[in-house]
PDB file of N, CA and C in Angstrom:
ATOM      1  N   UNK A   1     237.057  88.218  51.897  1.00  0.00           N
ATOM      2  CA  UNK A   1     237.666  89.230  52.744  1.00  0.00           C
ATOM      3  C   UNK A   1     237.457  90.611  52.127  1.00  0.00           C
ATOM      4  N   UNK A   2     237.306  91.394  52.912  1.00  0.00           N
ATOM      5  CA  UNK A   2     237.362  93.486  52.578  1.00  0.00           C
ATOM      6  C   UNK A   2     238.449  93.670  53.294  1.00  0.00           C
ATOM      7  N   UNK A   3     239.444  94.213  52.578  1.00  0.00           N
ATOM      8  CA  UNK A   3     240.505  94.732  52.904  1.00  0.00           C
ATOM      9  C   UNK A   3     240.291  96.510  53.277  1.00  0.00           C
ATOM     10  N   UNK A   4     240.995  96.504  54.511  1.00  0.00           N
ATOM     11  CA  UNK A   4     240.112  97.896  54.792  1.00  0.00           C
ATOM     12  C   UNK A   4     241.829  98.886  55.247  1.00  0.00           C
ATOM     13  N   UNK A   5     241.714 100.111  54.709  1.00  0.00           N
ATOM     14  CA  UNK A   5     242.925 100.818  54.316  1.00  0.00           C
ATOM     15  C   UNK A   5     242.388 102.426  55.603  1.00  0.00           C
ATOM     16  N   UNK A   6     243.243 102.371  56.219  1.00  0.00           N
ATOM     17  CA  UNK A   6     243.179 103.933  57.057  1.00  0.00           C
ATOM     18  C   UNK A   6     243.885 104.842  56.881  1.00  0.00           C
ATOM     19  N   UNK A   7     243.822 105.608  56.252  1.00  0.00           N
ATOM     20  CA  UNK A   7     244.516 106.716  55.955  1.00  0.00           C
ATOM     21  C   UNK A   7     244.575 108.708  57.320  1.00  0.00           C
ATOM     22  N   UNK A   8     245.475 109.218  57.061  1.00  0.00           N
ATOM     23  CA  UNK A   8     245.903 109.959  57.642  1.00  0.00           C
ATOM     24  C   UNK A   8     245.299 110.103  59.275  1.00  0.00           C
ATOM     25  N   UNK A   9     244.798 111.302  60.089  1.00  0.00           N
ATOM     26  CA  UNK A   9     244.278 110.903  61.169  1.00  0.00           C
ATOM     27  C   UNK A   9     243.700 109.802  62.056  1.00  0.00           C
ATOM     28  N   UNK A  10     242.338 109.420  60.509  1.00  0.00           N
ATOM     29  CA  UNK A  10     242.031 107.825  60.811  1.00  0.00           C
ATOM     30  C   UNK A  10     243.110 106.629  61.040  1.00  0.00           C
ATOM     31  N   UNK A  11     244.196 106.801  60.873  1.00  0.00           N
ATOM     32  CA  UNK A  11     245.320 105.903  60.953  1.00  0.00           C
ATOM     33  C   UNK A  11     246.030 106.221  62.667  1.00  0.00           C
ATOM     34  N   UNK A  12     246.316 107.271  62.638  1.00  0.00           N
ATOM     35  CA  UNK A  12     246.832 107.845  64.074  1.00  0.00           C
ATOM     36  C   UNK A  12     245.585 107.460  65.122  1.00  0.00           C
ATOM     37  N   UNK A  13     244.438 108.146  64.643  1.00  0.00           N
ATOM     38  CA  UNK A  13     243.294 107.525  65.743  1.00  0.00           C
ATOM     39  C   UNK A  13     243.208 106.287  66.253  1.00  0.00           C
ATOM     40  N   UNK A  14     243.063 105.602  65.068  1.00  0.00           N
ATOM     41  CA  UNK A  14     243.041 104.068  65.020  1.00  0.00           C
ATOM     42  C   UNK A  14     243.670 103.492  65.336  1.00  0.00           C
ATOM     43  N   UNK A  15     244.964 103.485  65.567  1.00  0.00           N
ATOM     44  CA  UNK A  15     246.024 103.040  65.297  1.00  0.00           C
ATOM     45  C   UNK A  15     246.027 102.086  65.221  1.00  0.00           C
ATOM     46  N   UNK A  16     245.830 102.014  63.743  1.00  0.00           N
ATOM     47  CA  UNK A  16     245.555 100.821  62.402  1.00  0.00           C
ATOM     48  C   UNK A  16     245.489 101.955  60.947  1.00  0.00           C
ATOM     49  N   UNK A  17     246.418 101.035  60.283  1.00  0.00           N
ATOM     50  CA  UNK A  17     246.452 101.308  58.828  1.00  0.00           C
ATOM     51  C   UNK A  17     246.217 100.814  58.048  1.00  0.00           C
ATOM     52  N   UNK A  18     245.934  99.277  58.776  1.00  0.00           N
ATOM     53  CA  UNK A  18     245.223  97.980  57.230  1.00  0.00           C
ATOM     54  C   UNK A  18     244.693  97.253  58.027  1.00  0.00           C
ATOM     55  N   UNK A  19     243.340  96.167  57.596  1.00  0.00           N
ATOM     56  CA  UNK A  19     243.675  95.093  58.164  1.00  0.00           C
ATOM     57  C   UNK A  19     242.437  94.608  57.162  1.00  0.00           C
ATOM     58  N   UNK A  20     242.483  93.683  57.165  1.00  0.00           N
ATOM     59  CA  UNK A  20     241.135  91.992  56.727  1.00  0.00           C
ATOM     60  C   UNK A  20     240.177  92.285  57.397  1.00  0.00           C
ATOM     61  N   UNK A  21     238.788  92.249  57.017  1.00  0.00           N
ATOM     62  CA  UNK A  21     237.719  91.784  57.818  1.00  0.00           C
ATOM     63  C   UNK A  21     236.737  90.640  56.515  1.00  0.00           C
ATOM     64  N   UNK A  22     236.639  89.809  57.730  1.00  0.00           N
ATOM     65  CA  UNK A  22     235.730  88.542  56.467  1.00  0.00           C
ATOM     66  C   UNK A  22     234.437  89.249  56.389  1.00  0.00           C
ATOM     67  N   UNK A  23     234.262  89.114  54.866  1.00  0.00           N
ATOM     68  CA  UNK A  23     233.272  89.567  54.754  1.00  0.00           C
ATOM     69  C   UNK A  23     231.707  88.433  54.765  1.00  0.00           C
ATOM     70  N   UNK A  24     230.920  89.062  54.777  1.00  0.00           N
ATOM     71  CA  UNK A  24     229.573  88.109  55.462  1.00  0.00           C
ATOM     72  C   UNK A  24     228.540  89.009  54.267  1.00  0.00           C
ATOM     73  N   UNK A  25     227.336  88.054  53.966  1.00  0.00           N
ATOM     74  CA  UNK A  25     226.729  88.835  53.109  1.00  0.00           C
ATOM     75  C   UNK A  25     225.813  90.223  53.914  1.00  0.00           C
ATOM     76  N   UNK A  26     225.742  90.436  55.811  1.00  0.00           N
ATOM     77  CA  UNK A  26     225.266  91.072  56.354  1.00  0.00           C
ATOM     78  C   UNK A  26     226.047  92.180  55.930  1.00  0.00           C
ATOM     79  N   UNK A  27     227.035  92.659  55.246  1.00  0.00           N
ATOM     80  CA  UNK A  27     228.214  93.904  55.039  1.00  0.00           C
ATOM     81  C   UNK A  27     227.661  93.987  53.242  1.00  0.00           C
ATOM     82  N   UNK A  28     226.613  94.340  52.912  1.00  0.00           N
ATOM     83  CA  UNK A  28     225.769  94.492  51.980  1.00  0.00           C
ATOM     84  C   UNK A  28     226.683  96.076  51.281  1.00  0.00           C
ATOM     85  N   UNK A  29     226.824  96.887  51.916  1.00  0.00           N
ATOM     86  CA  UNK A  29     226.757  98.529  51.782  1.00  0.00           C
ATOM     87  C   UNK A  29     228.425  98.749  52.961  1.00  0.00           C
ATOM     88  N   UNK A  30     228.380  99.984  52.677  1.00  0.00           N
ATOM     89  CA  UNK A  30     229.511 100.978  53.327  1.00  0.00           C
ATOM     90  C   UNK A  30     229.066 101.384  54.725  1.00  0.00           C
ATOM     91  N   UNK A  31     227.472 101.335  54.850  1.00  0.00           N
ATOM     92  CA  UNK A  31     226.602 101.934  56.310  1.00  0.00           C
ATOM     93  C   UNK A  31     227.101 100.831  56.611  1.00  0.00           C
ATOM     94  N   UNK A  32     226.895  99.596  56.621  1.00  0.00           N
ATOM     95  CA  UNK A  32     226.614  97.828  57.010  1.00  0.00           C
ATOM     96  C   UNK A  32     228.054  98.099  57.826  1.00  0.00           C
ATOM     97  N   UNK A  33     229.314  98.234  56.599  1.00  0.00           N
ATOM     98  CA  UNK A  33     230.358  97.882  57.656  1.00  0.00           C
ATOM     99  C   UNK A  33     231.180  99.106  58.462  1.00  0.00           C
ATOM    100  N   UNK A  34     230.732 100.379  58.469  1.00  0.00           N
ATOM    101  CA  UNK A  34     230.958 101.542  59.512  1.00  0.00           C
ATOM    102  C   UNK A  34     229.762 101.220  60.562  1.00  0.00           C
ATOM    103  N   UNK A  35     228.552 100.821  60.355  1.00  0.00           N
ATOM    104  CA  UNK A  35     228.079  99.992  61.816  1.00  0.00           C
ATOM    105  C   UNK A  35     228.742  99.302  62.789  1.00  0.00           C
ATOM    106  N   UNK A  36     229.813  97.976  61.795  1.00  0.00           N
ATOM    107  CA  UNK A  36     230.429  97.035  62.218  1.00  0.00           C
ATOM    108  C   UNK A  36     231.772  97.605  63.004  1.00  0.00           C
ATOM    109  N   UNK A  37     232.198  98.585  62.324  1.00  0.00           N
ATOM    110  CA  UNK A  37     233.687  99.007  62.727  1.00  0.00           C
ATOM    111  C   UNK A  37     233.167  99.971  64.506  1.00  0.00           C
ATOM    112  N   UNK A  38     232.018 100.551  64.179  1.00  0.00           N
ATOM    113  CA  UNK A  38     231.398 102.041  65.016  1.00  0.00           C
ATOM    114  C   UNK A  38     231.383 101.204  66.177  1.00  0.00           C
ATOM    115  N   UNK A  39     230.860  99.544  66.220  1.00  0.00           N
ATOM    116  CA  UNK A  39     230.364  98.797  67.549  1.00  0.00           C
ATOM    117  C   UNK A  39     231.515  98.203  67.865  1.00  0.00           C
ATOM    118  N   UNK A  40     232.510  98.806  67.684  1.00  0.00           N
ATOM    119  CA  UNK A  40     234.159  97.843  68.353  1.00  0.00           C
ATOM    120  C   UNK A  40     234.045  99.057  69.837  1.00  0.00           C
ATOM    121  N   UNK A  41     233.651 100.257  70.064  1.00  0.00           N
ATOM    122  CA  UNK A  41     233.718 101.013  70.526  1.00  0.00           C
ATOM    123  C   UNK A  41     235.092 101.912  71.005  1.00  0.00           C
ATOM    124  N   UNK A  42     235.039 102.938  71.659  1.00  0.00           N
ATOM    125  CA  UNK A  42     236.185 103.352  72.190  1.00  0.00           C
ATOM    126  C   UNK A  42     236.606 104.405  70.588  1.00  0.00           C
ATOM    127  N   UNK A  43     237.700 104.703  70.377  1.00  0.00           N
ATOM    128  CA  UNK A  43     238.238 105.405  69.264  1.00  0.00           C
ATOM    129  C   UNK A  43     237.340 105.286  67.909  1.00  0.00           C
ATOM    130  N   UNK A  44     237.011 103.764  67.660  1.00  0.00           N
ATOM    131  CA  UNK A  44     236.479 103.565  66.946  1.00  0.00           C
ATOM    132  C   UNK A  44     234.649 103.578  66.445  1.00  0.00           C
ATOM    133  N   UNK A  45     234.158 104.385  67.924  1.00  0.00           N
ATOM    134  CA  UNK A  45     232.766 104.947  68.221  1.00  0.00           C
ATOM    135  C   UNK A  45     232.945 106.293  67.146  1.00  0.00           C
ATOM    136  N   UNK A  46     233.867 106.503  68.317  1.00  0.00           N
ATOM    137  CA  UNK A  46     234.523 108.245  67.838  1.00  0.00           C
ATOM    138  C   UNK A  46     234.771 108.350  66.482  1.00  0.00           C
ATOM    139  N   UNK A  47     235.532 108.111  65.834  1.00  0.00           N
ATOM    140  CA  UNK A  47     236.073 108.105  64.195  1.00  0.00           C
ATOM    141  C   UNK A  47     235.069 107.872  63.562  1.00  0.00           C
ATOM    142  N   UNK A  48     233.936 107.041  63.435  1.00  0.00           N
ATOM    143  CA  UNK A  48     232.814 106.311  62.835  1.00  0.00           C
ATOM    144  C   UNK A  48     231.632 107.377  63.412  1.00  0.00           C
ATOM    145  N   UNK A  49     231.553 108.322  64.880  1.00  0.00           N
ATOM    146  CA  UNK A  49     230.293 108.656  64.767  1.00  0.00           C
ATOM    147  C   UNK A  49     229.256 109.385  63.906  1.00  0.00           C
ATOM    148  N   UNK A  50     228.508 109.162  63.562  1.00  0.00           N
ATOM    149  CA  UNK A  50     227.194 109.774  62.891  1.00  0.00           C
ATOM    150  C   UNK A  50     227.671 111.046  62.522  1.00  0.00           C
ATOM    151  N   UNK A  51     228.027 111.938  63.558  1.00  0.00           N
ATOM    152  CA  UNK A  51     228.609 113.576  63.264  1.00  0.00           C
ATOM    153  C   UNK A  51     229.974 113.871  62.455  1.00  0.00           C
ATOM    154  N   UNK A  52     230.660 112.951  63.093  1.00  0.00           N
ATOM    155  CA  UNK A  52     232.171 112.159  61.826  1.00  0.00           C
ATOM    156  C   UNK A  52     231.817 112.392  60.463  1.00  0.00           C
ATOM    157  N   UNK A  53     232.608 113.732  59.687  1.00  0.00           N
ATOM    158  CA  UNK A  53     232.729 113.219  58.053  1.00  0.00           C
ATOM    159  C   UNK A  53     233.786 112.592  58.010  1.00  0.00           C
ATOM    160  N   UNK A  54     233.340 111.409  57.401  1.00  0.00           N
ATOM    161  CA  UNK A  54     234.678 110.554  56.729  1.00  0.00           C
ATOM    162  C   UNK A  54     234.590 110.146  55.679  1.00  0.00           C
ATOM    163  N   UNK A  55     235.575 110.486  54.672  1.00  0.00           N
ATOM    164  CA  UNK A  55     235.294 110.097  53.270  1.00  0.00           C
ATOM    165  C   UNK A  55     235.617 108.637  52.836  1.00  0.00           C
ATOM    166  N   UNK A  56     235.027 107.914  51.756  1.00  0.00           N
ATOM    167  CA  UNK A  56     235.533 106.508  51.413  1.00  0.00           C
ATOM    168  C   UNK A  56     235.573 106.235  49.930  1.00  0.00           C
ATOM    169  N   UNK A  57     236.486 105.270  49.697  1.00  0.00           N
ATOM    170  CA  UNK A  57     236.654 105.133  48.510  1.00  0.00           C
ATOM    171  C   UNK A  57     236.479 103.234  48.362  1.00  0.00           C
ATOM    172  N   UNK A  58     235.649 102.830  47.162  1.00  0.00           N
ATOM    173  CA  UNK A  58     235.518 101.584  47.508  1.00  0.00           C
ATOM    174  C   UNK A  58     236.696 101.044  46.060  1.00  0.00           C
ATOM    175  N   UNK A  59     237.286 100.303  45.823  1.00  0.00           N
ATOM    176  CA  UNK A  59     238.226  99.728  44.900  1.00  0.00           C
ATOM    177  C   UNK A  59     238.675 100.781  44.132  1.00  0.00           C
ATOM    178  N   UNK A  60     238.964 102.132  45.100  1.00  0.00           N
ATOM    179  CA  UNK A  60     239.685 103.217  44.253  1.00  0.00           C
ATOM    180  C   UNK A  60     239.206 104.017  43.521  1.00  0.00           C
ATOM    181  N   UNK A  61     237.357 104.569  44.077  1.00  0.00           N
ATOM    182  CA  UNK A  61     236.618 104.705  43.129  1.00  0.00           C
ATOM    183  C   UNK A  61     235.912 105.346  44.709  1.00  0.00           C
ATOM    184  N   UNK A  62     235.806 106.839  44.516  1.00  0.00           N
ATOM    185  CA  UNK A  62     234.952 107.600  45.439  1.00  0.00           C
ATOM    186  C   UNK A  62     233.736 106.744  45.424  1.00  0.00           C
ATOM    187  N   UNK A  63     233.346 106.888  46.663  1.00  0.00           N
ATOM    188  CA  UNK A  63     231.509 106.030  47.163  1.00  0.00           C
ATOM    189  C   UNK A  63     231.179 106.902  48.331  1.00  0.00           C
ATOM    190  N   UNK A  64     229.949 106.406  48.702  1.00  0.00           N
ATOM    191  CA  UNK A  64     228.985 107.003  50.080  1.00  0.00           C
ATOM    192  C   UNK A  64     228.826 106.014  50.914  1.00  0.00           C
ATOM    193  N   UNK A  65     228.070 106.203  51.884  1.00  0.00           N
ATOM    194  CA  UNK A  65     227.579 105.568  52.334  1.00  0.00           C
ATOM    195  C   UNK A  65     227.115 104.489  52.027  1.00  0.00           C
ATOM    196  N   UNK A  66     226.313 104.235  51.135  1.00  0.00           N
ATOM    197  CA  UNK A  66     225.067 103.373  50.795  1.00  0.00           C
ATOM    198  C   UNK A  66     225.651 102.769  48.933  1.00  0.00           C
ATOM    199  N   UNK A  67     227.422 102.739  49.063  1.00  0.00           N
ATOM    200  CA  UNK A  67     228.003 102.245  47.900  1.00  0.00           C
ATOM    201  C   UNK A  67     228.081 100.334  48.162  1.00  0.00           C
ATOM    202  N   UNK A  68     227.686  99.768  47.599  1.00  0.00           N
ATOM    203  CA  UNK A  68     227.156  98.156  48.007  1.00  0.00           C
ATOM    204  C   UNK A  68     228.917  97.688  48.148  1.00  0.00           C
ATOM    205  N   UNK A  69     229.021  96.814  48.473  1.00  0.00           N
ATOM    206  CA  UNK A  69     230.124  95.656  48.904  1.00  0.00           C
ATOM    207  C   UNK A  69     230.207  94.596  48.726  1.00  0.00           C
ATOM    208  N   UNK A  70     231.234  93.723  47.887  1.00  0.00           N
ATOM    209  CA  UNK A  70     231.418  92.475  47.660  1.00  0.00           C
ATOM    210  C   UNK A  70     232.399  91.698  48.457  1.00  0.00           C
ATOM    211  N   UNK A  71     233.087  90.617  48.194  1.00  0.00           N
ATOM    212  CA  UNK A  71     233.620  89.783  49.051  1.00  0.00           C
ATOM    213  C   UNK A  71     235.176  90.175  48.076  1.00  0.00           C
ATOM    214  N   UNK A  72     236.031  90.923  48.896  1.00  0.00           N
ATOM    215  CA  UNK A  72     237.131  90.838  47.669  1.00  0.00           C
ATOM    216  C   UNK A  72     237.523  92.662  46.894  1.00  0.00           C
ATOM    217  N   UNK A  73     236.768  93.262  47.996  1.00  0.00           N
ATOM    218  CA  UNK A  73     236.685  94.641  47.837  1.00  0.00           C
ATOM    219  C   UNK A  73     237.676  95.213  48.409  1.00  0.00           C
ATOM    220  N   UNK A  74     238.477  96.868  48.139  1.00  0.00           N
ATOM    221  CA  UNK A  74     239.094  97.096  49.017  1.00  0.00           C
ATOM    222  C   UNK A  74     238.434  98.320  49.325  1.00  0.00           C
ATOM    223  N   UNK A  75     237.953  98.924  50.781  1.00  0.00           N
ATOM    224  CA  UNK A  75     237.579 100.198  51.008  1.00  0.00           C
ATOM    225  C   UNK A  75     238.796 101.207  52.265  1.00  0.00           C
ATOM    226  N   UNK A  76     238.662 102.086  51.789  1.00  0.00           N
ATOM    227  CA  UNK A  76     239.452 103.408  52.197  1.00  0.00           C
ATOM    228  C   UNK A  76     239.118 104.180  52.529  1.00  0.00           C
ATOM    229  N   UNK A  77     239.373 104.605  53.907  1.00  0.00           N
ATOM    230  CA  UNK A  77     238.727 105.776  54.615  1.00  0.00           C
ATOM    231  C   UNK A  77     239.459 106.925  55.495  1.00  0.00           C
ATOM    232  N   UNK A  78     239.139 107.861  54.796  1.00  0.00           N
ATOM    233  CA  UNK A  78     240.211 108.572  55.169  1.00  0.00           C
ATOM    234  C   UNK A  78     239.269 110.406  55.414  1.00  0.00           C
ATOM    235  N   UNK A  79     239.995 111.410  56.077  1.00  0.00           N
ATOM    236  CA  UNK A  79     239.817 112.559  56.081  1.00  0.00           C
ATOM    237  C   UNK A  79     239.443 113.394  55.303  1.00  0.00           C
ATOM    238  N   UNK A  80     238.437 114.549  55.170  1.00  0.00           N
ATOM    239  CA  UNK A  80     237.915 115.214  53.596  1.00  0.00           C
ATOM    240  C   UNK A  80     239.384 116.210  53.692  1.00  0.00           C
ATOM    241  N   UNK A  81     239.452 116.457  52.777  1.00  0.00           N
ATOM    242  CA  UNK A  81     241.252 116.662  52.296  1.00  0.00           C
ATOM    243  C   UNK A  81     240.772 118.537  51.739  1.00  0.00           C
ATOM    244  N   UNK A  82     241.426 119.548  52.493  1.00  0.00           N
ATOM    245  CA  UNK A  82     241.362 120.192  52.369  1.00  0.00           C
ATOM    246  C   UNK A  82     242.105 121.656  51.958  1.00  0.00           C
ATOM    247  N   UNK A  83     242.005 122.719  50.871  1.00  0.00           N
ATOM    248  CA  UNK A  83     243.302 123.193  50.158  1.00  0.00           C
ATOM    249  C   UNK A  83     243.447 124.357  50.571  1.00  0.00           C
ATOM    250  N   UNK A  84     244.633 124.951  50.142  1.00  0.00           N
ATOM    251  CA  UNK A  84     244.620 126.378  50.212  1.00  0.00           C
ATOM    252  C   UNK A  84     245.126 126.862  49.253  1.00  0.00           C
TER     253      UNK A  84
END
């Protein structure tokens, strides 16, 4: 399982703040499973599209896109966080 964590907007958008997805060895990378999440469609087109910055963190540990994925991971995705 990838335990997958939504934080601030992404949480209101979503409306989802956690959930399980089994993981499969096709969820290789961070692209692999924002593909997976992007093709639920509807909100989740939107939040995930291509033009979408969304930042992620994989086991609590900033990543990109193209940060690999194991079975047992937790990733976090949330808004670029901005100061004044």
């Amino acid at each position: 399982m990838i335990n997958l964590l939504y934080f601030a907007r992404l949480r209101e958008e979503l409306d989802c703040a956690d959930e399980a997805l089994e993981y499969t060895p096709e969820l290789g990378t961070v692209a692999d499973l924002v593909a997976v999440l992007r093709a639920r469609g509807g909100s989740w087109s939107e939040v995930f599209d291509e033009g979408e910055t969304v930042m992620v963190a994989v086991n609590q540990e900033m990543g990109g896109i193209d940060s690999p994925l194991a079975d047992g991971d937790e990733v976090a995705f949330f808004p670029p966080v901005t100061g004044g």
